[in-house]
PDB file of N, CA and C in Angstrom:
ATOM      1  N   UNK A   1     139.183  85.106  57.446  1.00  0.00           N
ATOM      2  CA  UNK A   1     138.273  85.257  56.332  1.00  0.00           C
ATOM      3  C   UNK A   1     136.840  85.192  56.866  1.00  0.00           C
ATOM      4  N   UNK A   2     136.214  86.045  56.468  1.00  0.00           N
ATOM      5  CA  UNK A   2     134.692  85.866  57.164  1.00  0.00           C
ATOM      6  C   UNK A   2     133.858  85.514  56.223  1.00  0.00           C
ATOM      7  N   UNK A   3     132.749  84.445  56.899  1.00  0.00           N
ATOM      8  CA  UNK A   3     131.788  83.913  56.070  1.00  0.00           C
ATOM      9  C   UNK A   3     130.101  84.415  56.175  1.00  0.00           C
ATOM     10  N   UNK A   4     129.843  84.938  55.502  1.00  0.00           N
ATOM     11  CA  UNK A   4     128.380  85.497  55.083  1.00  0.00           C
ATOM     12  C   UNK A   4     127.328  84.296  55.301  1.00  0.00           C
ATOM     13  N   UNK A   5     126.693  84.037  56.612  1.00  0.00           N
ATOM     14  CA  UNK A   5     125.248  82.866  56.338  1.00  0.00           C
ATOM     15  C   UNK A   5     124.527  83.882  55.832  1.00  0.00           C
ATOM     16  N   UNK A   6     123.315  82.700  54.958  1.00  0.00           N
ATOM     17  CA  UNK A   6     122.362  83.502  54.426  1.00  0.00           C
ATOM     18  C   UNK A   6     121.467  82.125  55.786  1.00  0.00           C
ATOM     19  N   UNK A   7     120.690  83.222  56.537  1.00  0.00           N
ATOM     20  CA  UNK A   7     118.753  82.038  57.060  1.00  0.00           C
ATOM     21  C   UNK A   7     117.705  82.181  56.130  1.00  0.00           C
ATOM     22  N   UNK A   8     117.823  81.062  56.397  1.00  0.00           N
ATOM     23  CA  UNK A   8     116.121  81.044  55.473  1.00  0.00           C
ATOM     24  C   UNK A   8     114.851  81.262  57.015  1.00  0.00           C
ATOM     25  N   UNK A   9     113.730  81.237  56.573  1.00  0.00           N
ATOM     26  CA  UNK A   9     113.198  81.227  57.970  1.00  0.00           C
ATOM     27  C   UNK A   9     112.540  80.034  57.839  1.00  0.00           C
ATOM     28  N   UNK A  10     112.196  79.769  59.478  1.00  0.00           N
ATOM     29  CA  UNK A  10     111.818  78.591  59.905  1.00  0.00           C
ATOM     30  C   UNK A  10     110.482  78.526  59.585  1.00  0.00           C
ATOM     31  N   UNK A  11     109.945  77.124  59.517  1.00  0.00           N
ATOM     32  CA  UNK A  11     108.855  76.527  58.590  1.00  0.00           C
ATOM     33  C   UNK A  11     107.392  76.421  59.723  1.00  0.00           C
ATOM     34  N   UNK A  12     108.563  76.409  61.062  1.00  0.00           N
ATOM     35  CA  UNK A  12     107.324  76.041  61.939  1.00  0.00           C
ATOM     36  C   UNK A  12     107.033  77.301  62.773  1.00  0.00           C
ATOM     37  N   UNK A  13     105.607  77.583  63.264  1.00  0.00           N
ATOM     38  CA  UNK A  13     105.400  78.775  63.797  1.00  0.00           C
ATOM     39  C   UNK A  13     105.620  79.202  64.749  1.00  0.00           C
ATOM     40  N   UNK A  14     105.502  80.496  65.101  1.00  0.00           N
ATOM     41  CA  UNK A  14     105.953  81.320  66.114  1.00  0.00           C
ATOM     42  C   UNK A  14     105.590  80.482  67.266  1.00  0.00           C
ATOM     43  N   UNK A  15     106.363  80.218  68.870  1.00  0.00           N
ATOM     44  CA  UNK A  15     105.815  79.762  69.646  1.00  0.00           C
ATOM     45  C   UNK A  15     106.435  80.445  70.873  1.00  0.00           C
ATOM     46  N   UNK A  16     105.278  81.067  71.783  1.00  0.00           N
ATOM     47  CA  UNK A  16     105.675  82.491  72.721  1.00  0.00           C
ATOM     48  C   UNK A  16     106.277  81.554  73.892  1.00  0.00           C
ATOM     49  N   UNK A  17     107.177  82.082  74.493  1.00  0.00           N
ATOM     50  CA  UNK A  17     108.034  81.832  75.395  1.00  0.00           C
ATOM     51  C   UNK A  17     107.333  81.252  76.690  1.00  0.00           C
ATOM     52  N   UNK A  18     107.778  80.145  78.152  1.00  0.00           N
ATOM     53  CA  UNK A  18     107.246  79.334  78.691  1.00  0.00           C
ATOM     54  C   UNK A  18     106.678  80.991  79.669  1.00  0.00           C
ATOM     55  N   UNK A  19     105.962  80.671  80.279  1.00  0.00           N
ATOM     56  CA  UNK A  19     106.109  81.806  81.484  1.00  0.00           C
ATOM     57  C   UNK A  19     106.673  81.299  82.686  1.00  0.00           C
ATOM     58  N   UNK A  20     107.493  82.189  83.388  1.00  0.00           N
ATOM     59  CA  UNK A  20     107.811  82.020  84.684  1.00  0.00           C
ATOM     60  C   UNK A  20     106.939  82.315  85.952  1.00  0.00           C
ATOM     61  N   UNK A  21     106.665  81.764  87.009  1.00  0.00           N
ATOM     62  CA  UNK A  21     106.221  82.120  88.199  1.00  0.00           C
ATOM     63  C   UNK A  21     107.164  83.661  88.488  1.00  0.00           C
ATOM     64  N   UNK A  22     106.405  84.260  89.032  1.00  0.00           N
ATOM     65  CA  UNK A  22     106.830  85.452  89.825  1.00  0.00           C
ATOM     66  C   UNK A  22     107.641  84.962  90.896  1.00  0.00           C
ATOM     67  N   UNK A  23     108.469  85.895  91.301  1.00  0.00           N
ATOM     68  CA  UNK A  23     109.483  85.573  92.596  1.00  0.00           C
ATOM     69  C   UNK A  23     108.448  85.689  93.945  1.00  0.00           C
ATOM     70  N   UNK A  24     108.569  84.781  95.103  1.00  0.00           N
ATOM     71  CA  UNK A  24     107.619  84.912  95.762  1.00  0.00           C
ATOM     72  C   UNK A  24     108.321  85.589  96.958  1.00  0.00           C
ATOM     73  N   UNK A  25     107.429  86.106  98.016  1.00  0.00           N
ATOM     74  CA  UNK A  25     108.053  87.065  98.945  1.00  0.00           C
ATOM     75  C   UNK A  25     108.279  88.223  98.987  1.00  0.00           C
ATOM     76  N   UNK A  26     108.179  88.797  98.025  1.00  0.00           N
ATOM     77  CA  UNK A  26     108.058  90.695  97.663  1.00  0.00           C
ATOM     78  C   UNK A  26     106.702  90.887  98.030  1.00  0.00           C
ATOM     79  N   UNK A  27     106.669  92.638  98.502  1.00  0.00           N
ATOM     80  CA  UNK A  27     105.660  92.941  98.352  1.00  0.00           C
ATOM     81  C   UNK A  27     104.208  92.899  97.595  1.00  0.00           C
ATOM     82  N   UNK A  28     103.029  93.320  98.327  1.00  0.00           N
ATOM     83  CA  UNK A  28     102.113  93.068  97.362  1.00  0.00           C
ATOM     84  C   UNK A  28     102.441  94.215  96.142  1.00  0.00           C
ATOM     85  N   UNK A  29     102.871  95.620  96.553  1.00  0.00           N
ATOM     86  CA  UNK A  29     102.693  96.328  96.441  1.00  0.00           C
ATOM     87  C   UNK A  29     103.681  96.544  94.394  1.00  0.00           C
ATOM     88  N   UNK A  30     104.793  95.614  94.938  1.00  0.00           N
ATOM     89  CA  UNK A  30     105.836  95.197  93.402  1.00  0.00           C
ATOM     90  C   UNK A  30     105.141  94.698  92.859  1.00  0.00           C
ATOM     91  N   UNK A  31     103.769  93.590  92.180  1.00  0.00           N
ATOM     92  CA  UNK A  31     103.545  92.743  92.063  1.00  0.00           C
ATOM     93  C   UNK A  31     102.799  93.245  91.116  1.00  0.00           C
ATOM     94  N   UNK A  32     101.727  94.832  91.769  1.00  0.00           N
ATOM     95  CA  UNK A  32     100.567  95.497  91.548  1.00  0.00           C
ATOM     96  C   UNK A  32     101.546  96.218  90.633  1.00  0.00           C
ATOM     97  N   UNK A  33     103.087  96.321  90.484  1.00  0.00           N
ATOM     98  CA  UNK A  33     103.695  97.754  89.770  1.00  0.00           C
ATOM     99  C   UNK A  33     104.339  96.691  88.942  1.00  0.00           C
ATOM    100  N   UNK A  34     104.524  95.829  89.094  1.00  0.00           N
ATOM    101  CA  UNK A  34     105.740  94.915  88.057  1.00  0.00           C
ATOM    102  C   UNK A  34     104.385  94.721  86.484  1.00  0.00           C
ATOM    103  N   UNK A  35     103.189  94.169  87.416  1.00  0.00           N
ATOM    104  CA  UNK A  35     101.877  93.942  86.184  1.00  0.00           C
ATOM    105  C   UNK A  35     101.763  95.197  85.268  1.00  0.00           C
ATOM    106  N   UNK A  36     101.454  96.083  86.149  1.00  0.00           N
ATOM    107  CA  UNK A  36     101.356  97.467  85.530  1.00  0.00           C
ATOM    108  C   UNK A  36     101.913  97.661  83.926  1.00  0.00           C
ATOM    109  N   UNK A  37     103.858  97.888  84.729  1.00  0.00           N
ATOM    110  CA  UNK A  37     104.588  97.744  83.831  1.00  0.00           C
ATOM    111  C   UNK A  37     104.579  97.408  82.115  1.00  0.00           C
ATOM    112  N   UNK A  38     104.195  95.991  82.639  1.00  0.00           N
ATOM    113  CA  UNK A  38     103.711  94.708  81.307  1.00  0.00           C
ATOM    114  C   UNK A  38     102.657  95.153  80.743  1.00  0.00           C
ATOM    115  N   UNK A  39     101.457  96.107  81.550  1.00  0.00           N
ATOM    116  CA  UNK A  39     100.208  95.980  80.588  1.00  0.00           C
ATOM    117  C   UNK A  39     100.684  97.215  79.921  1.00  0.00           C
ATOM    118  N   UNK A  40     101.525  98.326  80.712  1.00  0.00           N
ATOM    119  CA  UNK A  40     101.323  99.582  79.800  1.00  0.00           C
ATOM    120  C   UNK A  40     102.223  99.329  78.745  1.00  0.00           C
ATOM    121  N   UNK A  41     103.411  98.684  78.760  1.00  0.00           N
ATOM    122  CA  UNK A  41     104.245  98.194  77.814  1.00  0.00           C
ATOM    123  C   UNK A  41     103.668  97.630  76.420  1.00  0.00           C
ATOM    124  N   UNK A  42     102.709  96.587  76.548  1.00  0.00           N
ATOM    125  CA  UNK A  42     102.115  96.300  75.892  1.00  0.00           C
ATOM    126  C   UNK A  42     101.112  96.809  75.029  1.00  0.00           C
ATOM    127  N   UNK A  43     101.085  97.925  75.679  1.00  0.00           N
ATOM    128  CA  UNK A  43      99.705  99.515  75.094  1.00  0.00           C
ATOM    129  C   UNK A  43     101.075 100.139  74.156  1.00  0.00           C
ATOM    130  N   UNK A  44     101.885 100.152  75.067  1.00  0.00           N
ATOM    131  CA  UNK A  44     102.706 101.394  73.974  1.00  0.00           C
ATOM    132  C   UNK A  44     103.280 100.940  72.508  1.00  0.00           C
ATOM    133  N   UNK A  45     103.459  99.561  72.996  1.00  0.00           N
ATOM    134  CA  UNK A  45     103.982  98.841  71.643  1.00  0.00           C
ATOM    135  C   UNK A  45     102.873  99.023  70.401  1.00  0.00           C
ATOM    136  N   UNK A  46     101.345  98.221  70.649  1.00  0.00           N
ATOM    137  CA  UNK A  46     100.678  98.694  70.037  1.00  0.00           C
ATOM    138  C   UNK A  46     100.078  99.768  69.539  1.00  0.00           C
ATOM    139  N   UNK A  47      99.997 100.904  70.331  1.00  0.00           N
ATOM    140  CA  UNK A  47     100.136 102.113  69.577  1.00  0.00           C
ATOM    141  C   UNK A  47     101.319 102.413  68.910  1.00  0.00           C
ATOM    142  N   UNK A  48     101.994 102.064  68.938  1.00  0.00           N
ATOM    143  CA  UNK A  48     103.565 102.490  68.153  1.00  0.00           C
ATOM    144  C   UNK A  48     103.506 101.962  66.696  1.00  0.00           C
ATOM    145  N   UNK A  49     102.780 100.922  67.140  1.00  0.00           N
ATOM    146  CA  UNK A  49     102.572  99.787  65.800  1.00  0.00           C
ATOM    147  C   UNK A  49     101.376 100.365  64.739  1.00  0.00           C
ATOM    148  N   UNK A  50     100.410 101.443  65.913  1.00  0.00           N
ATOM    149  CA  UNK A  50      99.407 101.459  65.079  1.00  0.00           C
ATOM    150  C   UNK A  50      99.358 103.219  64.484  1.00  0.00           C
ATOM    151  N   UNK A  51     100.965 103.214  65.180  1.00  0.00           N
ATOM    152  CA  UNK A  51     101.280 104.560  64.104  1.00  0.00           C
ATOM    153  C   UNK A  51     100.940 105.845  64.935  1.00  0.00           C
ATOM    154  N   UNK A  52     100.554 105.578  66.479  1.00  0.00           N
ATOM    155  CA  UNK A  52     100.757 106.557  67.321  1.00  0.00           C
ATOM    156  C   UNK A  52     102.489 106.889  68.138  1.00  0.00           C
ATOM    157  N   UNK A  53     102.867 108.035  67.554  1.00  0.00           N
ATOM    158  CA  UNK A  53     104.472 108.550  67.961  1.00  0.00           C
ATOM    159  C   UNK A  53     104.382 109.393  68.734  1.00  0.00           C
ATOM    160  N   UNK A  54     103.312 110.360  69.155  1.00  0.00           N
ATOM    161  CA  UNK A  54     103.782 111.323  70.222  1.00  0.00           C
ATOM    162  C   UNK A  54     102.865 111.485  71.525  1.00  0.00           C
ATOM    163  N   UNK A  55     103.358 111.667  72.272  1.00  0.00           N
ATOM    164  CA  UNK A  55     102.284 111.321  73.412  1.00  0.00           C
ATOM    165  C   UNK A  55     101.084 111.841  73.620  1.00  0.00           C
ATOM    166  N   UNK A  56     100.661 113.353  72.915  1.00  0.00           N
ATOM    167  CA  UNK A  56     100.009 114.077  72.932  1.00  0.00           C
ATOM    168  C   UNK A  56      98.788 113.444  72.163  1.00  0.00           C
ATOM    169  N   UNK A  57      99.260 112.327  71.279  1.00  0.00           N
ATOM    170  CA  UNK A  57      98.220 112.240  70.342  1.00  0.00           C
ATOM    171  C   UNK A  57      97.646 110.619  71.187  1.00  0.00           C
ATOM    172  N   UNK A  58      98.524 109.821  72.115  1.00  0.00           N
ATOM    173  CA  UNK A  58      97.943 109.058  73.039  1.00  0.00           C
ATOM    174  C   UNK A  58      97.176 109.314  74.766  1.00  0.00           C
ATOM    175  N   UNK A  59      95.680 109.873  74.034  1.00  0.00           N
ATOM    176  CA  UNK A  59      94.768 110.280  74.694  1.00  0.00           C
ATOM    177  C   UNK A  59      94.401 108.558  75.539  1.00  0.00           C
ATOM    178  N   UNK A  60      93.734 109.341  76.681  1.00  0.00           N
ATOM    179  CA  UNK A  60      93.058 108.054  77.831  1.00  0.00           C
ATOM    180  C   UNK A  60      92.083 107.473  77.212  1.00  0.00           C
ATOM    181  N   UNK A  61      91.529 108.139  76.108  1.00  0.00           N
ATOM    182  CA  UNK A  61      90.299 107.222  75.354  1.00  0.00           C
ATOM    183  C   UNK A  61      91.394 106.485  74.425  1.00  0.00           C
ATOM    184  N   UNK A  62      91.972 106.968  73.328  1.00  0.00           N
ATOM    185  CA  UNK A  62      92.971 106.495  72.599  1.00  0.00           C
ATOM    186  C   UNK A  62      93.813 105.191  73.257  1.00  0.00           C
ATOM    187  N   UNK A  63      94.246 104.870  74.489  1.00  0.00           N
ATOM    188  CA  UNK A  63      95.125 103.948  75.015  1.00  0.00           C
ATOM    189  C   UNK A  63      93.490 102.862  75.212  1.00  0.00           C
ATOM    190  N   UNK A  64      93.013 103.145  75.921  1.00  0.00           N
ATOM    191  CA  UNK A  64      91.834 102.484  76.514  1.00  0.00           C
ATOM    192  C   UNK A  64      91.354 101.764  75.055  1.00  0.00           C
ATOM    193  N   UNK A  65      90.781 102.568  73.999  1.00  0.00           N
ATOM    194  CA  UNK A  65      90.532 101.693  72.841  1.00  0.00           C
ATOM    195  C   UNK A  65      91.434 100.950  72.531  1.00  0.00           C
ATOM    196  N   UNK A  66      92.585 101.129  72.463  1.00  0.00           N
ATOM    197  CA  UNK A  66      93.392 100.160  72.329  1.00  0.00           C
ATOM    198  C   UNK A  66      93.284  99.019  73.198  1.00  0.00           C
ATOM    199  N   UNK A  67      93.171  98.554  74.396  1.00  0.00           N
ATOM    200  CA  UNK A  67      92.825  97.623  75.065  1.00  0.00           C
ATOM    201  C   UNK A  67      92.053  97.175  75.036  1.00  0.00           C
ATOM    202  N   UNK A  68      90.844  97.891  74.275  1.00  0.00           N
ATOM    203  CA  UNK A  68      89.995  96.949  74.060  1.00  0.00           C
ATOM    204  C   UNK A  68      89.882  96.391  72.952  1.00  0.00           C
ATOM    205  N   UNK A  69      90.758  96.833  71.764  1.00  0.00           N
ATOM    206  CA  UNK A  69      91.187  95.972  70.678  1.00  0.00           C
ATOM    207  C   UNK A  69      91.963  94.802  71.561  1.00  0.00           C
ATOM    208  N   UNK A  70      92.588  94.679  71.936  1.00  0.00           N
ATOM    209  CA  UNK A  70      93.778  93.779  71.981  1.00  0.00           C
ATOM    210  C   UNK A  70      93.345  92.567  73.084  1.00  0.00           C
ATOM    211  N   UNK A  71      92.027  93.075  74.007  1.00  0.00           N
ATOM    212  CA  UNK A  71      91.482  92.330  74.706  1.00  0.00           C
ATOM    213  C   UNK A  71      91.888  92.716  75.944  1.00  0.00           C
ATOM    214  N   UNK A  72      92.310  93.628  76.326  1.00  0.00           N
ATOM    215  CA  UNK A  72      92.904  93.832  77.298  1.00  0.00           C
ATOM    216  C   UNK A  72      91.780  94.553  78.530  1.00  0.00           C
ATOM    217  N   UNK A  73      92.059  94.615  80.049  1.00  0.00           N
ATOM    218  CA  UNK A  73      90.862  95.348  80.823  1.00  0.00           C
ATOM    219  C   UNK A  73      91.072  96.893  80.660  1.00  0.00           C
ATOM    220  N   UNK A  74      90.369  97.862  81.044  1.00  0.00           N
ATOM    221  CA  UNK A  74      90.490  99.003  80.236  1.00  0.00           C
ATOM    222  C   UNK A  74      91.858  99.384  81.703  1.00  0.00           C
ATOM    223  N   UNK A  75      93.059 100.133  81.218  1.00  0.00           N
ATOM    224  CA  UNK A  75      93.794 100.666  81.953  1.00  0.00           C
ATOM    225  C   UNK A  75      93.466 101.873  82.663  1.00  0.00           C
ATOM    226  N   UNK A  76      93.854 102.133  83.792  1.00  0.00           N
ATOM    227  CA  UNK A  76      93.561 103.416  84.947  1.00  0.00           C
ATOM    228  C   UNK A  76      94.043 104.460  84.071  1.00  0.00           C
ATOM    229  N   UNK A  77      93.996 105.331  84.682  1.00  0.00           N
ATOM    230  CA  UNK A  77      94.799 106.760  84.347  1.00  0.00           C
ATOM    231  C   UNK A  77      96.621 106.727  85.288  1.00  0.00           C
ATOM    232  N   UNK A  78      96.687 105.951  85.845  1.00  0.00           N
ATOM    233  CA  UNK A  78      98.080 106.105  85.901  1.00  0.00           C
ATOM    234  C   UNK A  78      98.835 104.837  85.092  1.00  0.00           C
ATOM    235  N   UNK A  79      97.748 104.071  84.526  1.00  0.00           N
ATOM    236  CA  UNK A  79      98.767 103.183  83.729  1.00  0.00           C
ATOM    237  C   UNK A  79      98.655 103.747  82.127  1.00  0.00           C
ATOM    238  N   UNK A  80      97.704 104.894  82.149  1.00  0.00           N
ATOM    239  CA  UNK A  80      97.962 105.834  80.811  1.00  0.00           C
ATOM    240  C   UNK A  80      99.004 106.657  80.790  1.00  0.00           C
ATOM    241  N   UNK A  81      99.401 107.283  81.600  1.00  0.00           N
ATOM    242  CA  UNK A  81     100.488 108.294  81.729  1.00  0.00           C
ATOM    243  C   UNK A  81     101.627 107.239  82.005  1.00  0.00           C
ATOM    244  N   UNK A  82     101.731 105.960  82.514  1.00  0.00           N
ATOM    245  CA  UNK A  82     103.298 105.316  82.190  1.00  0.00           C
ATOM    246  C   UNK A  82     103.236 105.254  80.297  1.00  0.00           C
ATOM    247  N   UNK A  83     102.068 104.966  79.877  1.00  0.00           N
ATOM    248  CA  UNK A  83     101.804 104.384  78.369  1.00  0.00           C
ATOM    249  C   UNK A  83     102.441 105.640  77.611  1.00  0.00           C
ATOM    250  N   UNK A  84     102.036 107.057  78.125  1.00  0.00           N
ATOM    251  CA  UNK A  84     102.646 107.954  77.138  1.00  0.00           C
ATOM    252  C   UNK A  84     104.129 108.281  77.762  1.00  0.00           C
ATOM    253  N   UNK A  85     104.744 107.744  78.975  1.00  0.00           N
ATOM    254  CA  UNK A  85     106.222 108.436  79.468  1.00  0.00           C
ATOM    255  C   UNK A  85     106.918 107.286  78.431  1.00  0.00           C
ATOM    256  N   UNK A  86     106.203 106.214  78.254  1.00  0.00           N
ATOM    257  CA  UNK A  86     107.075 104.998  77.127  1.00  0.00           C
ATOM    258  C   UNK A  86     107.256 105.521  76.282  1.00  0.00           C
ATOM    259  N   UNK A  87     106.293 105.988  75.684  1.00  0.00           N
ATOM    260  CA  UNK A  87     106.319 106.533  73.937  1.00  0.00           C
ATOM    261  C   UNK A  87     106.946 108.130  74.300  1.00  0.00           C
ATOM    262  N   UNK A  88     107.121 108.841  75.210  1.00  0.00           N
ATOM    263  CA  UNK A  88     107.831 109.624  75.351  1.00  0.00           C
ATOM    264  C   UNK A  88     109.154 109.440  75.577  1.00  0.00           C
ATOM    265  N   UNK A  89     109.681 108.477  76.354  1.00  0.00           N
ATOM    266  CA  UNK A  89     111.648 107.853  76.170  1.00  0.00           C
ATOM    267  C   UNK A  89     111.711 106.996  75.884  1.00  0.00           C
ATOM    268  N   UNK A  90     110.813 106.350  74.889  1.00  0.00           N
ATOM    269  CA  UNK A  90     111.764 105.298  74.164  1.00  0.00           C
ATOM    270  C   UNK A  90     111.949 105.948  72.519  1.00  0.00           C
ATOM    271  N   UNK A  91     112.211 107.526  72.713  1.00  0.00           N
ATOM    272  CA  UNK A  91     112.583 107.946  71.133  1.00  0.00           C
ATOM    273  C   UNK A  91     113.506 108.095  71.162  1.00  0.00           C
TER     274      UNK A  91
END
């Protein structure tokens, strides 16, 4: 017989996860591409959020303003083109 929970949500607020140290001993070179990763990730989400869907319409000024909403340093041009290959396969 299966039982249906209903959650209520929790009372106390959001609290973001501990961070881990990086693994030490890899290249410099992973370190410079693992960050990358995280910042363009973090561009694509927010444009996604802010209602940008196709890559064409996430221009290098377009990503860049976005970072500087979000506080972020302004991203290169190759961490713009990972920002639109995201929003290009993650449909």
């Amino acid at each position: 017989m299966a039982l249906a929970v209903i959650r209520t949500p929790s009372l106390e607020p959001w609290k973001p996860l501990r961070k881990k140290p990086l693994p030490a001993g890899r290249p410099r070179e992973w370190y410079v591409t693992h960050n990358r990763r995280l910042k363009a990730m973090r561009l694509a989400i927010a444009l996604l959020d802010a209602g940008v869907y196709v890559p064409s319409k996430a221009t290098n000024v377009t990503i860049r303003t976005a970072a500087d909403h979000l506080g972020i340093h302004p991203p290169s041009d190759t961490t713009c083109r990972m920002v639109r290959a995201m929003i290009r396969y993650g449909r």
